[in-house]
C-alpha atoms as a PDB file:
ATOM      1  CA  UNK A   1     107.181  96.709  82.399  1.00  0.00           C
ATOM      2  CA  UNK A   2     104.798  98.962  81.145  1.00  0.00           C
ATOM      3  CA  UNK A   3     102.615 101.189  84.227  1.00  0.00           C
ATOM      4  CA  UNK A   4      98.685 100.696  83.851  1.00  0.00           C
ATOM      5  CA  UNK A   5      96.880 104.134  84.281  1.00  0.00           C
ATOM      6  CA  UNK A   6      94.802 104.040  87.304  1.00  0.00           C
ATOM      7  CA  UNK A   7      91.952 105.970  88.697  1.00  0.00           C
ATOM      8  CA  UNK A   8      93.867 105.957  92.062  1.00  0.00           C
ATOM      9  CA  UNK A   9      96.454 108.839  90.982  1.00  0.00           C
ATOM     10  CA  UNK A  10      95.939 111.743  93.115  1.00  0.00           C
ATOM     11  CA  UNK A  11      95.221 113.859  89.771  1.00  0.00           C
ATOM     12  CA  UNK A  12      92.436 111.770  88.287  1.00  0.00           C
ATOM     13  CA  UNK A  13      90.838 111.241  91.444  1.00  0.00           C
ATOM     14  CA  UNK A  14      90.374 115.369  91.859  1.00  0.00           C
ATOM     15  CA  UNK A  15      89.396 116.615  88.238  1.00  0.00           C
ATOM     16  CA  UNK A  16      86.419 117.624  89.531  1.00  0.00           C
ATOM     17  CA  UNK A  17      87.836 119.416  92.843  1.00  0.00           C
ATOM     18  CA  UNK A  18      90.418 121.082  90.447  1.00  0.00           C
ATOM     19  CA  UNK A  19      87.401 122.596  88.490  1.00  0.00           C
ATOM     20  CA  UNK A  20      85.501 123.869  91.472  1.00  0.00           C
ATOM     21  CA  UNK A  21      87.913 125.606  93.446  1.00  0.00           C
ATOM     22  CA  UNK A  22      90.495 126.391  90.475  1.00  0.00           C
ATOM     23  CA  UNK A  23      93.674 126.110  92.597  1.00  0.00           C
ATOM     24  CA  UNK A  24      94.383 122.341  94.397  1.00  0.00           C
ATOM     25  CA  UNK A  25      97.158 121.244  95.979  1.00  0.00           C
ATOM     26  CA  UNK A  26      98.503 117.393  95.778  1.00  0.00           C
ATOM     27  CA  UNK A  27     100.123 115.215  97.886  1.00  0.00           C
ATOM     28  CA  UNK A  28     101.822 111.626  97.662  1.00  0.00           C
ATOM     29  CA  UNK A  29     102.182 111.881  93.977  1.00  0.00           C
ATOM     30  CA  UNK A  30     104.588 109.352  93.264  1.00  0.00           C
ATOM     31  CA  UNK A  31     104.140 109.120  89.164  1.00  0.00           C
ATOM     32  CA  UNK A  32     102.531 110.629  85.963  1.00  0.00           C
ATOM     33  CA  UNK A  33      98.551 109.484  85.782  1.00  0.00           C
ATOM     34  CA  UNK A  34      99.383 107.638  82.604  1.00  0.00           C
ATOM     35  CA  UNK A  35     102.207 105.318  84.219  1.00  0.00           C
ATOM     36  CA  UNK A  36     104.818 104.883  80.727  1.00  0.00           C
ATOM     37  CA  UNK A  37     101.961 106.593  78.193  1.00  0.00           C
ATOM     38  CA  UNK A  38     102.334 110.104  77.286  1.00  0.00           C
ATOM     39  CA  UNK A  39     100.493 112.687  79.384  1.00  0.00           C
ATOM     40  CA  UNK A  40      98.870 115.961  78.631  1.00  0.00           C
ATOM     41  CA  UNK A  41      97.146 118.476  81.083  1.00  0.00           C
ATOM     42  CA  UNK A  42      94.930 120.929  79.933  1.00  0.00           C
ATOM     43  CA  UNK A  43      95.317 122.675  83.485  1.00  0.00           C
ATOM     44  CA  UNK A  44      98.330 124.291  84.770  1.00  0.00           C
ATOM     45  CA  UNK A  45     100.701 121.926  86.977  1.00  0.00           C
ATOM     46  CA  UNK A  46     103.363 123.210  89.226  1.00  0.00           C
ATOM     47  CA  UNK A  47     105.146 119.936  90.273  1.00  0.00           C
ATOM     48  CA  UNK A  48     107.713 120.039  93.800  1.00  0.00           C
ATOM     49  CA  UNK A  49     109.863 116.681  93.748  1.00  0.00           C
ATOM     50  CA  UNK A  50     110.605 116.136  97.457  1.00  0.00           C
ATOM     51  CA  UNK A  51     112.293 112.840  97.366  1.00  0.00           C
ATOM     52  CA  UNK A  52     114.176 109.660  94.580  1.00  0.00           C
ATOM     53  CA  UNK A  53     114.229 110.986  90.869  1.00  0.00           C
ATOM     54  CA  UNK A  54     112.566 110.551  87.419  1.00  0.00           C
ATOM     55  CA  UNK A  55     113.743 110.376  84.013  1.00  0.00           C
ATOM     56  CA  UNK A  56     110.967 112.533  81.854  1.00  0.00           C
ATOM     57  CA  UNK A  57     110.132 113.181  78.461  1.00  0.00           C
ATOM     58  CA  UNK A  58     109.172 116.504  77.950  1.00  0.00           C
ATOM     59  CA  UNK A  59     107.540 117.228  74.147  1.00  0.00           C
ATOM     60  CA  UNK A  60     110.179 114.219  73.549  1.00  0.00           C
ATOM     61  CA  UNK A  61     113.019 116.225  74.671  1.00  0.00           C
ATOM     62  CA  UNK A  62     114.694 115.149  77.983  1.00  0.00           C
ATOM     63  CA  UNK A  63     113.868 116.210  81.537  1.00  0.00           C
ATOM     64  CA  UNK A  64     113.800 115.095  84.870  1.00  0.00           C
ATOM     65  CA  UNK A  65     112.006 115.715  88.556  1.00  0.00           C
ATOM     66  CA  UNK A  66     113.849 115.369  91.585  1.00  0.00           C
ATOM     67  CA  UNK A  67     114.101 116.415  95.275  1.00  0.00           C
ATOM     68  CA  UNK A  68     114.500 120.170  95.283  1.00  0.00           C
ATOM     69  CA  UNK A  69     113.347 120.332  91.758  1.00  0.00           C
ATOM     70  CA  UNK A  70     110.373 122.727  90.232  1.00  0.00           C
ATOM     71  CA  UNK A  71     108.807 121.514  87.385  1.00  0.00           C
ATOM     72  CA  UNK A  72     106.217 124.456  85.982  1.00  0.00           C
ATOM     73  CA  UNK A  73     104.277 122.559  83.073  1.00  0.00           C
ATOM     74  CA  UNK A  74     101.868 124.907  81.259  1.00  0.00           C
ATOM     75  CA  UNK A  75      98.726 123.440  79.687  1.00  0.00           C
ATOM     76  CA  UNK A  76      98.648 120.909  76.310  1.00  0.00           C
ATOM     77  CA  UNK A  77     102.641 119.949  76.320  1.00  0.00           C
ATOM     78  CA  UNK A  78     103.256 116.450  76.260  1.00  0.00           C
ATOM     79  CA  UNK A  79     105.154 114.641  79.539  1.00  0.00           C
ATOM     80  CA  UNK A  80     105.956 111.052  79.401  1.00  0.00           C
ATOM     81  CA  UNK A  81     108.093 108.800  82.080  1.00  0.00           C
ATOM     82  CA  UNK A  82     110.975 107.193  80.777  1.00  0.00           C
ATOM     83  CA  UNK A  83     112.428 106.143  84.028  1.00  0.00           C
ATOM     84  CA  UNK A  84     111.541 106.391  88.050  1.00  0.00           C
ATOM     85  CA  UNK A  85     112.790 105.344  91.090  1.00  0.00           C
ATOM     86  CA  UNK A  86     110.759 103.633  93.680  1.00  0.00           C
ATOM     87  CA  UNK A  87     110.901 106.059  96.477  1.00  0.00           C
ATOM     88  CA  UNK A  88     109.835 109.556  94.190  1.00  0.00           C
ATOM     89  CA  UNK A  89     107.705 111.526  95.575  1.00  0.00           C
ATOM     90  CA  UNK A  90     106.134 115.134  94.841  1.00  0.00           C
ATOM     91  CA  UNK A  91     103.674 117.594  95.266  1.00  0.00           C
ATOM     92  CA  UNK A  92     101.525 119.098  92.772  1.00  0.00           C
ATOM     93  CA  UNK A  93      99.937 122.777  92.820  1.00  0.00           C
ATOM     94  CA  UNK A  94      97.253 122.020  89.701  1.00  0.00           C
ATOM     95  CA  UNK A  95      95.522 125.119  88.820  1.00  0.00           C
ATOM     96  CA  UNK A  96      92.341 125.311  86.400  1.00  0.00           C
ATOM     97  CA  UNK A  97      92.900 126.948  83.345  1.00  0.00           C
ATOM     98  CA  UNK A  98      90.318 129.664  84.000  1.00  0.00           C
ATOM     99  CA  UNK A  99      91.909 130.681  86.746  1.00  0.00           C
ATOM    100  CA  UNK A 100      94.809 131.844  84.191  1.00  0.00           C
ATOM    101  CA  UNK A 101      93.120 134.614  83.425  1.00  0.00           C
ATOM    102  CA  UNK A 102      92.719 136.155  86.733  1.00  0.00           C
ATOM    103  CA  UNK A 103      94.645 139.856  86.513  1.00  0.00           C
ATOM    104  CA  UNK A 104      96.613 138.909  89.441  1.00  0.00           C
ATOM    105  CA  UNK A 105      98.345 135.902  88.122  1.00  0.00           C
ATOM    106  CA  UNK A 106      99.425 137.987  84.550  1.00  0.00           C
ATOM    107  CA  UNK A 107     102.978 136.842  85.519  1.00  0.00           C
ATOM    108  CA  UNK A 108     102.040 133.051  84.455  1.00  0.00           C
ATOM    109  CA  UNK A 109     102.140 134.518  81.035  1.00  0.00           C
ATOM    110  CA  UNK A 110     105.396 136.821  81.477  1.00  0.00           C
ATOM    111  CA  UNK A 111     107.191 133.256  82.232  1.00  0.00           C
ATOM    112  CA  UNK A 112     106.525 131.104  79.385  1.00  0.00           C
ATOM    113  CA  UNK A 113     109.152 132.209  77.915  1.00  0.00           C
ATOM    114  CA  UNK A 114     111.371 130.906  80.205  1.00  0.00           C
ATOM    115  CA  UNK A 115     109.610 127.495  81.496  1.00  0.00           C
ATOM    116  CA  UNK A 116     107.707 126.196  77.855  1.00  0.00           C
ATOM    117  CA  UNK A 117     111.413 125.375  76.690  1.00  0.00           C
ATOM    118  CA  UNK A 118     112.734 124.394  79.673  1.00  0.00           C
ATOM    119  CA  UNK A 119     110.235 123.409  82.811  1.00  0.00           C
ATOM    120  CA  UNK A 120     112.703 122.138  85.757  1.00  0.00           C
ATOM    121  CA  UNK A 121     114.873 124.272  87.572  1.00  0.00           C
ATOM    122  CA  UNK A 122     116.735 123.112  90.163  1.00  0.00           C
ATOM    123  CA  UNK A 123     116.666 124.515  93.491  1.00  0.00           C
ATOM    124  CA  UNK A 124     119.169 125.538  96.432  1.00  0.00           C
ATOM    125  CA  UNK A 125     118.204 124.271  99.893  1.00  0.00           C
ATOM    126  CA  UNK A 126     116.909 127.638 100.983  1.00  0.00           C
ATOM    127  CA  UNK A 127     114.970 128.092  97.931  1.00  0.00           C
ATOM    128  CA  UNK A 128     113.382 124.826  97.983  1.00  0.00           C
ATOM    129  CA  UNK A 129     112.202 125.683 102.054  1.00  0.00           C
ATOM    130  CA  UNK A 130     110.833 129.078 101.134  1.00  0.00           C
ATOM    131  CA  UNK A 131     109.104 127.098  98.724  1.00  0.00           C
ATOM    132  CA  UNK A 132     107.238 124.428 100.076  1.00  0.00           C
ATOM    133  CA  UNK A 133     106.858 127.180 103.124  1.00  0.00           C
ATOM    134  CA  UNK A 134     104.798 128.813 100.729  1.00  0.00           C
ATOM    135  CA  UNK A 135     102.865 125.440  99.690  1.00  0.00           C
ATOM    136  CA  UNK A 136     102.367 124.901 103.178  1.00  0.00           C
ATOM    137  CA  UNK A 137     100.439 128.528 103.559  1.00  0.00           C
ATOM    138  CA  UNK A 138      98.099 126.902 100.837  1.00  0.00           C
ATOM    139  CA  UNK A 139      97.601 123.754 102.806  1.00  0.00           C
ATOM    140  CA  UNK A 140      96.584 125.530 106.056  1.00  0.00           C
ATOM    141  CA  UNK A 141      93.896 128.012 104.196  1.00  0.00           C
ATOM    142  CA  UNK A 142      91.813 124.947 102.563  1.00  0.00           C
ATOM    143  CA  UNK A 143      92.040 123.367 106.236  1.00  0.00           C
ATOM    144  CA  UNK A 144      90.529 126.543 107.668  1.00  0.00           C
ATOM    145  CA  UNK A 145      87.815 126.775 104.952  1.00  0.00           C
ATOM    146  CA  UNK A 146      87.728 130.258 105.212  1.00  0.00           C
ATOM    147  CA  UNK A 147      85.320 132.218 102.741  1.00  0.00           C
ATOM    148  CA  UNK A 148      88.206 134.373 100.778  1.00  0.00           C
ATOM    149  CA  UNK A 149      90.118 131.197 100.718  1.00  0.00           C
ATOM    150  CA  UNK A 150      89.940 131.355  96.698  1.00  0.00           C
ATOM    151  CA  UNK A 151      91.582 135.142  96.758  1.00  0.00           C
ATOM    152  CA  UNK A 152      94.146 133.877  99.377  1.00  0.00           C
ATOM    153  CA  UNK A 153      95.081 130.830  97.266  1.00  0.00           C
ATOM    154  CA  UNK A 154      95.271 132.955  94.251  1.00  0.00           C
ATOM    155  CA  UNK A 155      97.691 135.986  96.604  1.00  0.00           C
ATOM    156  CA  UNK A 156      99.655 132.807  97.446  1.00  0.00           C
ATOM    157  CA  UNK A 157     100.282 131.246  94.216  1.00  0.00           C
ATOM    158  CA  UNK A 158     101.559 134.764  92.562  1.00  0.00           C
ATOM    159  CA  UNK A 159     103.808 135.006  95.897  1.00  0.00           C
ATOM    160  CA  UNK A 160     105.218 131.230  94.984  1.00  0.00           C
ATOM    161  CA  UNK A 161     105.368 132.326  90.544  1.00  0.00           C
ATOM    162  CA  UNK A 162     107.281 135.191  91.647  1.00  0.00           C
ATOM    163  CA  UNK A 163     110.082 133.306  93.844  1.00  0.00           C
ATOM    164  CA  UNK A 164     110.150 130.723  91.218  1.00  0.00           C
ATOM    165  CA  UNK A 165     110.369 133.552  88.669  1.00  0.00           C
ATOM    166  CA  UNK A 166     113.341 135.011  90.692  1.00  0.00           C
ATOM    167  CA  UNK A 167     115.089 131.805  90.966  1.00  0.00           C
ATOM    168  CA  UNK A 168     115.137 130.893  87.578  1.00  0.00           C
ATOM    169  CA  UNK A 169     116.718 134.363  86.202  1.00  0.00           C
ATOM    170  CA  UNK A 170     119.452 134.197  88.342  1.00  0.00           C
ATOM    171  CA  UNK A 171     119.499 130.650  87.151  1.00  0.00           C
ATOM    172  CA  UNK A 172     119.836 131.549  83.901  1.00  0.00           C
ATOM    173  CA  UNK A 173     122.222 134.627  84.273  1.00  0.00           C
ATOM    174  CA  UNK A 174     124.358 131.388  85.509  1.00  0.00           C
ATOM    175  CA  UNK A 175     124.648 130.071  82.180  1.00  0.00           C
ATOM    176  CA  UNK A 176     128.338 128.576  81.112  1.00  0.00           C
ATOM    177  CA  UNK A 177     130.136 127.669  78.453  1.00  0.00           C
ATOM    178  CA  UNK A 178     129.208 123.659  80.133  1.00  0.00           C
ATOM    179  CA  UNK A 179     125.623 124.621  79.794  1.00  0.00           C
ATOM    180  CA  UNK A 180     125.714 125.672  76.320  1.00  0.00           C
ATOM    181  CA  UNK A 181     127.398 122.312  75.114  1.00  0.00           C
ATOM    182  CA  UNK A 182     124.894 120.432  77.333  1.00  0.00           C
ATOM    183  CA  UNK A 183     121.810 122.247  75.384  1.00  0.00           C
ATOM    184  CA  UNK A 184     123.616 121.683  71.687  1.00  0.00           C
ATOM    185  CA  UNK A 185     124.071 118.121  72.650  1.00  0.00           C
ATOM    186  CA  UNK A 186     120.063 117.614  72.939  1.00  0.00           C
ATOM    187  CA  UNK A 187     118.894 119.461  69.991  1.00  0.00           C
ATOM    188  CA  UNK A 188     121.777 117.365  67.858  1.00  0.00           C
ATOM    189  CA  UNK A 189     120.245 114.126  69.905  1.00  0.00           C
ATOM    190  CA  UNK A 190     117.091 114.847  68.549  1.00  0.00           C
ATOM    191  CA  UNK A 191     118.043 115.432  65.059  1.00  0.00           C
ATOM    192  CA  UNK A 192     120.206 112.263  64.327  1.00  0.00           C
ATOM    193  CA  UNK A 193     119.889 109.914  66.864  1.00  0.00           C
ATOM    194  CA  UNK A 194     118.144 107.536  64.940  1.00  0.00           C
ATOM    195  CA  UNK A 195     121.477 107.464  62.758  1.00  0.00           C
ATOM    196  CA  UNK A 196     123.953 107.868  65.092  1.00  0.00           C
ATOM    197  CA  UNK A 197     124.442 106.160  68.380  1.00  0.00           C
ATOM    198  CA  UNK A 198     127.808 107.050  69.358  1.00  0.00           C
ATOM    199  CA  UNK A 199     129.013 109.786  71.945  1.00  0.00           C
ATOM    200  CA  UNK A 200     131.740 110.438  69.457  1.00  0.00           C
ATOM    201  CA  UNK A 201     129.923 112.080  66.849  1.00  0.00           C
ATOM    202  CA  UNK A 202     128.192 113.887  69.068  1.00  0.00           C
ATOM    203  CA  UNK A 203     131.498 115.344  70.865  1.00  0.00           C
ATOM    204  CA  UNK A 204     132.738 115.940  67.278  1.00  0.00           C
ATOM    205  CA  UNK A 205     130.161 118.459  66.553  1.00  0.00           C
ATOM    206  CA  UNK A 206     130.609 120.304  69.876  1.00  0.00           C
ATOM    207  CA  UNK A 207     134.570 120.343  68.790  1.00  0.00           C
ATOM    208  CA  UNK A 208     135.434 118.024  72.487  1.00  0.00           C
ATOM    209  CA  UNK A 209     137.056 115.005  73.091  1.00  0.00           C
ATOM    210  CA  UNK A 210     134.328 112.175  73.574  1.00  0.00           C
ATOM    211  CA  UNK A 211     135.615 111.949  77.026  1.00  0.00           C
ATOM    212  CA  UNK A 212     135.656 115.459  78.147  1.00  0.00           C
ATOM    213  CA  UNK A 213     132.281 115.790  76.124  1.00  0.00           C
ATOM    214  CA  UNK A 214     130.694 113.391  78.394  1.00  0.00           C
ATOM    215  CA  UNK A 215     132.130 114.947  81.210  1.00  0.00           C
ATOM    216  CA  UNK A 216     130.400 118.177  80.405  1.00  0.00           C
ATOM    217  CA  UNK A 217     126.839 116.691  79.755  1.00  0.00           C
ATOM    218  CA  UNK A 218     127.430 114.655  83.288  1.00  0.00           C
ATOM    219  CA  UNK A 219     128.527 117.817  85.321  1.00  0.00           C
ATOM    220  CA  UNK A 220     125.450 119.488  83.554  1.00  0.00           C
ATOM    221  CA  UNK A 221     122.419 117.239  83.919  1.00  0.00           C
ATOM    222  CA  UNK A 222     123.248 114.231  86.079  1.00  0.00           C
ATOM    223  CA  UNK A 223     124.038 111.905  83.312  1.00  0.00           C
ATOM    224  CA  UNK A 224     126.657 110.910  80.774  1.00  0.00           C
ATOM    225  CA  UNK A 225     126.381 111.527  76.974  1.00  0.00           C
ATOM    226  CA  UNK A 226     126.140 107.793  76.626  1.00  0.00           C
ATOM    227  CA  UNK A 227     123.053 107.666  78.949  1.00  0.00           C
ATOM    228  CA  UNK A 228     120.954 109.945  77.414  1.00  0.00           C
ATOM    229  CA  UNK A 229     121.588 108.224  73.645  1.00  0.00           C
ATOM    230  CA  UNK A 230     119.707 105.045  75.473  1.00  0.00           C
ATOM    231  CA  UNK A 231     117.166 107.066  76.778  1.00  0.00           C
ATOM    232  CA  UNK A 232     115.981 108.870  73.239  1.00  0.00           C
ATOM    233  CA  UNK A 233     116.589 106.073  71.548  1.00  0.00           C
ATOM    234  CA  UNK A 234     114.442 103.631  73.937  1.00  0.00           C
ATOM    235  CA  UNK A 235     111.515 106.377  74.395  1.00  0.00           C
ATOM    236  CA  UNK A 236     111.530 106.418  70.228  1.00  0.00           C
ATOM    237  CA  UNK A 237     111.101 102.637  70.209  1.00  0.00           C
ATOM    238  CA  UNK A 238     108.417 102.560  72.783  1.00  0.00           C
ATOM    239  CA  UNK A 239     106.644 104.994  71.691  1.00  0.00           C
ATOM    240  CA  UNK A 240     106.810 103.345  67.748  1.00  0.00           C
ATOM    241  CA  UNK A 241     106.080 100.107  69.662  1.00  0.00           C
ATOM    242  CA  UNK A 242     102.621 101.457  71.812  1.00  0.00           C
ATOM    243  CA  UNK A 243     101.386 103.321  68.200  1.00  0.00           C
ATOM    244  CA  UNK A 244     102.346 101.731  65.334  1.00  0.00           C
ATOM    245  CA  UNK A 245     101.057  98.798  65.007  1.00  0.00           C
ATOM    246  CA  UNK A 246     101.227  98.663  61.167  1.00  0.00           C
ATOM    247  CA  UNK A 247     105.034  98.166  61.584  1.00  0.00           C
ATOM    248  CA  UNK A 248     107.457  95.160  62.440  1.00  0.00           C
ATOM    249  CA  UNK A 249     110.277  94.893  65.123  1.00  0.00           C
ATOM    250  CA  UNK A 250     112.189  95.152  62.091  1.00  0.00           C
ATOM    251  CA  UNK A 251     110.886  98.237  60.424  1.00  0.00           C
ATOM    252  CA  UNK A 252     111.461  99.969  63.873  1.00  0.00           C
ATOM    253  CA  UNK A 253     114.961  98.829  64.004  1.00  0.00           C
ATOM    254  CA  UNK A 254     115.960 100.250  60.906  1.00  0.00           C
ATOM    255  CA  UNK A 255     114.060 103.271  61.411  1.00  0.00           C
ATOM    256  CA  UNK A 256     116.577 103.718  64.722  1.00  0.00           C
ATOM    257  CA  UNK A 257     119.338 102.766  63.311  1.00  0.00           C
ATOM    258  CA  UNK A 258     119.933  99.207  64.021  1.00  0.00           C
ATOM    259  CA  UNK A 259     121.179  96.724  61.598  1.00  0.00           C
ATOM    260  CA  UNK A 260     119.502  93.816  62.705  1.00  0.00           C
ATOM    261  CA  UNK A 261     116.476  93.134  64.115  1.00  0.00           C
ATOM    262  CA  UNK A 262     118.781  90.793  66.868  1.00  0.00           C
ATOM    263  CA  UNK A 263     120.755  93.914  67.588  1.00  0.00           C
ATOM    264  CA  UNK A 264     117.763  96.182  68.320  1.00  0.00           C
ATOM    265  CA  UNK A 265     115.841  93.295  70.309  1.00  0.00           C
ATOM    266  CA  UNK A 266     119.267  92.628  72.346  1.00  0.00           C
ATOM    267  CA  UNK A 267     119.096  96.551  73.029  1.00  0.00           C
ATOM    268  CA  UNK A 268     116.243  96.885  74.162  1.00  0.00           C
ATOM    269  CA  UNK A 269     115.433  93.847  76.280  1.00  0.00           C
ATOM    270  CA  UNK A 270     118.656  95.156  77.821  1.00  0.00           C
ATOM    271  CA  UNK A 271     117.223  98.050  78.808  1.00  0.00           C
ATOM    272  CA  UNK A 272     113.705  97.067  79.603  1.00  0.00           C
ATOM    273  CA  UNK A 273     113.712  94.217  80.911  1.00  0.00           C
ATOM    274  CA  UNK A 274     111.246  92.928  77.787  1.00  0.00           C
ATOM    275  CA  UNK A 275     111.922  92.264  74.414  1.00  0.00           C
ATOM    276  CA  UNK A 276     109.905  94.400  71.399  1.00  0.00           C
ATOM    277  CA  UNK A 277     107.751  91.836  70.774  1.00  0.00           C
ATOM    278  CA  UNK A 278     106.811  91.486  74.323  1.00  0.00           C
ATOM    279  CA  UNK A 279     106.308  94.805  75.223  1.00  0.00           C
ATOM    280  CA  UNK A 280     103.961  95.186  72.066  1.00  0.00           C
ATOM    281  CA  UNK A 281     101.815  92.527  73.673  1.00  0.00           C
ATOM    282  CA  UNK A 282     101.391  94.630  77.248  1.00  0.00           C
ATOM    283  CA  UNK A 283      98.344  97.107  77.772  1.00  0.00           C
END
């Protein structure tokens, strides 16, 4: 079933607080704003999964949050839930995009390069302590209320950027042969899965047996080639579904791929729970 947004999110309820004091931090967030629809920030969002998982679209390539995962989203990128289990739970360091332009947080900038592609990196259990060590630092100076709490917030934050900024290069100097097949097999995903639904043509391409190919992409990100065909092609449909209204359940089936509109409807009540025509109904 489709999430109603709500004015209770932790987010929405401090736009205001996020203005005024340019750096808040967020507790008990257990889901985007914007339940299922797409959501875009124009403020900076570091998000700290502490507990359960969720599936993510990021610009409508895949991603996920997790415990001992950092997610660094940089302002006006797309994120939309595609999955979530019921006990997720994260913290959010939100930071007003004026504040981006203070000279002591230049290294925001010097890591786009590495977190616009690619937001989540996933953390080792001393990495994710010093962390949320850090976050706890930021806690403890808006409970004192002290008068330079702004310039200690700001001190603090480049502190966390730059151990997030260290983690992630030795991250990436980690990159295998595995990884490399992993990161073909999404930009192919993108390009033809509305044609082909099959792990084998996918394997084909990266020269593997389907088997061994979905191996890889398990060992990799969590999840089996197989998995993340469903989740492109379901995000596609729901998001044709939610928008375009001019079209039919059939239109949107062929446009993915299906032969029949019984096919697609079978599909995706399968993995929904509802069928197209249902879920066009919900708000």
């Amino acid at each position: 079933m489709k999430e109603r947004q709500t004015t209770s999110h932790p987010l929405l309820n401090n736009l205001q607080k996020i203005k005024d004091e340019g750096i808040v931090v967020l507790d008990d967030i257990r889901g985007l704003p914007t339940g299922d629809k797409p959501f875009v920030s124009s403020d900076y969002v570091i998000c700290i999964g502490h507990k359960g998982h969720i599936q993510l679209l990021y610009d409508n390539q895949p991603d996920y949050s997790e415990k001992q995962t950092v997610g660094v989203i940089f302002p006006n990128h797309s994120v939309c839930k595609v999955s979530k289990t019921d006990d997720y739970l994260a913290t959010l360091i939100v930071v007003d995009a004026s504040v981006l332009n203070d000279p002591m947080l230049q290294i925001i900038n010097q890591m786009r390069y590495r977190y616009e592609p690619n937001p989540c990196v996933k953390l080792d259990r001393h990495e994710y302590r010093m962390i949320t060590d850090v976050v706890e630092g930021m806690r403890e100076i808006k409970r004192l209320e002290l008068p330079e709490s702004r310039m200690l917030m700001t001190r603090l934050l480049e502190f966390l950027l730059r151990l997030l900024s260290q983690y992630r290069k030795s991250k990436l100097n980690e990159t295998s042969a595995n990884k490399r097949v992993s990161m073909q097999f999404h930009s192919d995903l993108a390009q033809h899965f509305r044609k082909h639904h099959d792990v084998g043509f996918y394997a084909e391409r990266a020269c593997l047996t389907p088997k061994y190919f979905s191996a890889v992409v398990k060992q990799e990100t969590g999840h089996n080639a197989t998995y993340w065909i469903r989740v492109k092609i379901i995000a596609e449909a729901k998001m044709l579904l939610h928008i375009r209204h001019d079209l039919s359940v059939q239109a949107i089936a062929d446009m993915l791929g299906f032969g029949e509109q019984s096919t697609f409807s079978r599909y995706f009540k399968h993995e929904t729970g509802v069928s197209p025509t249902e879920f066009k109904t919900l708000d």
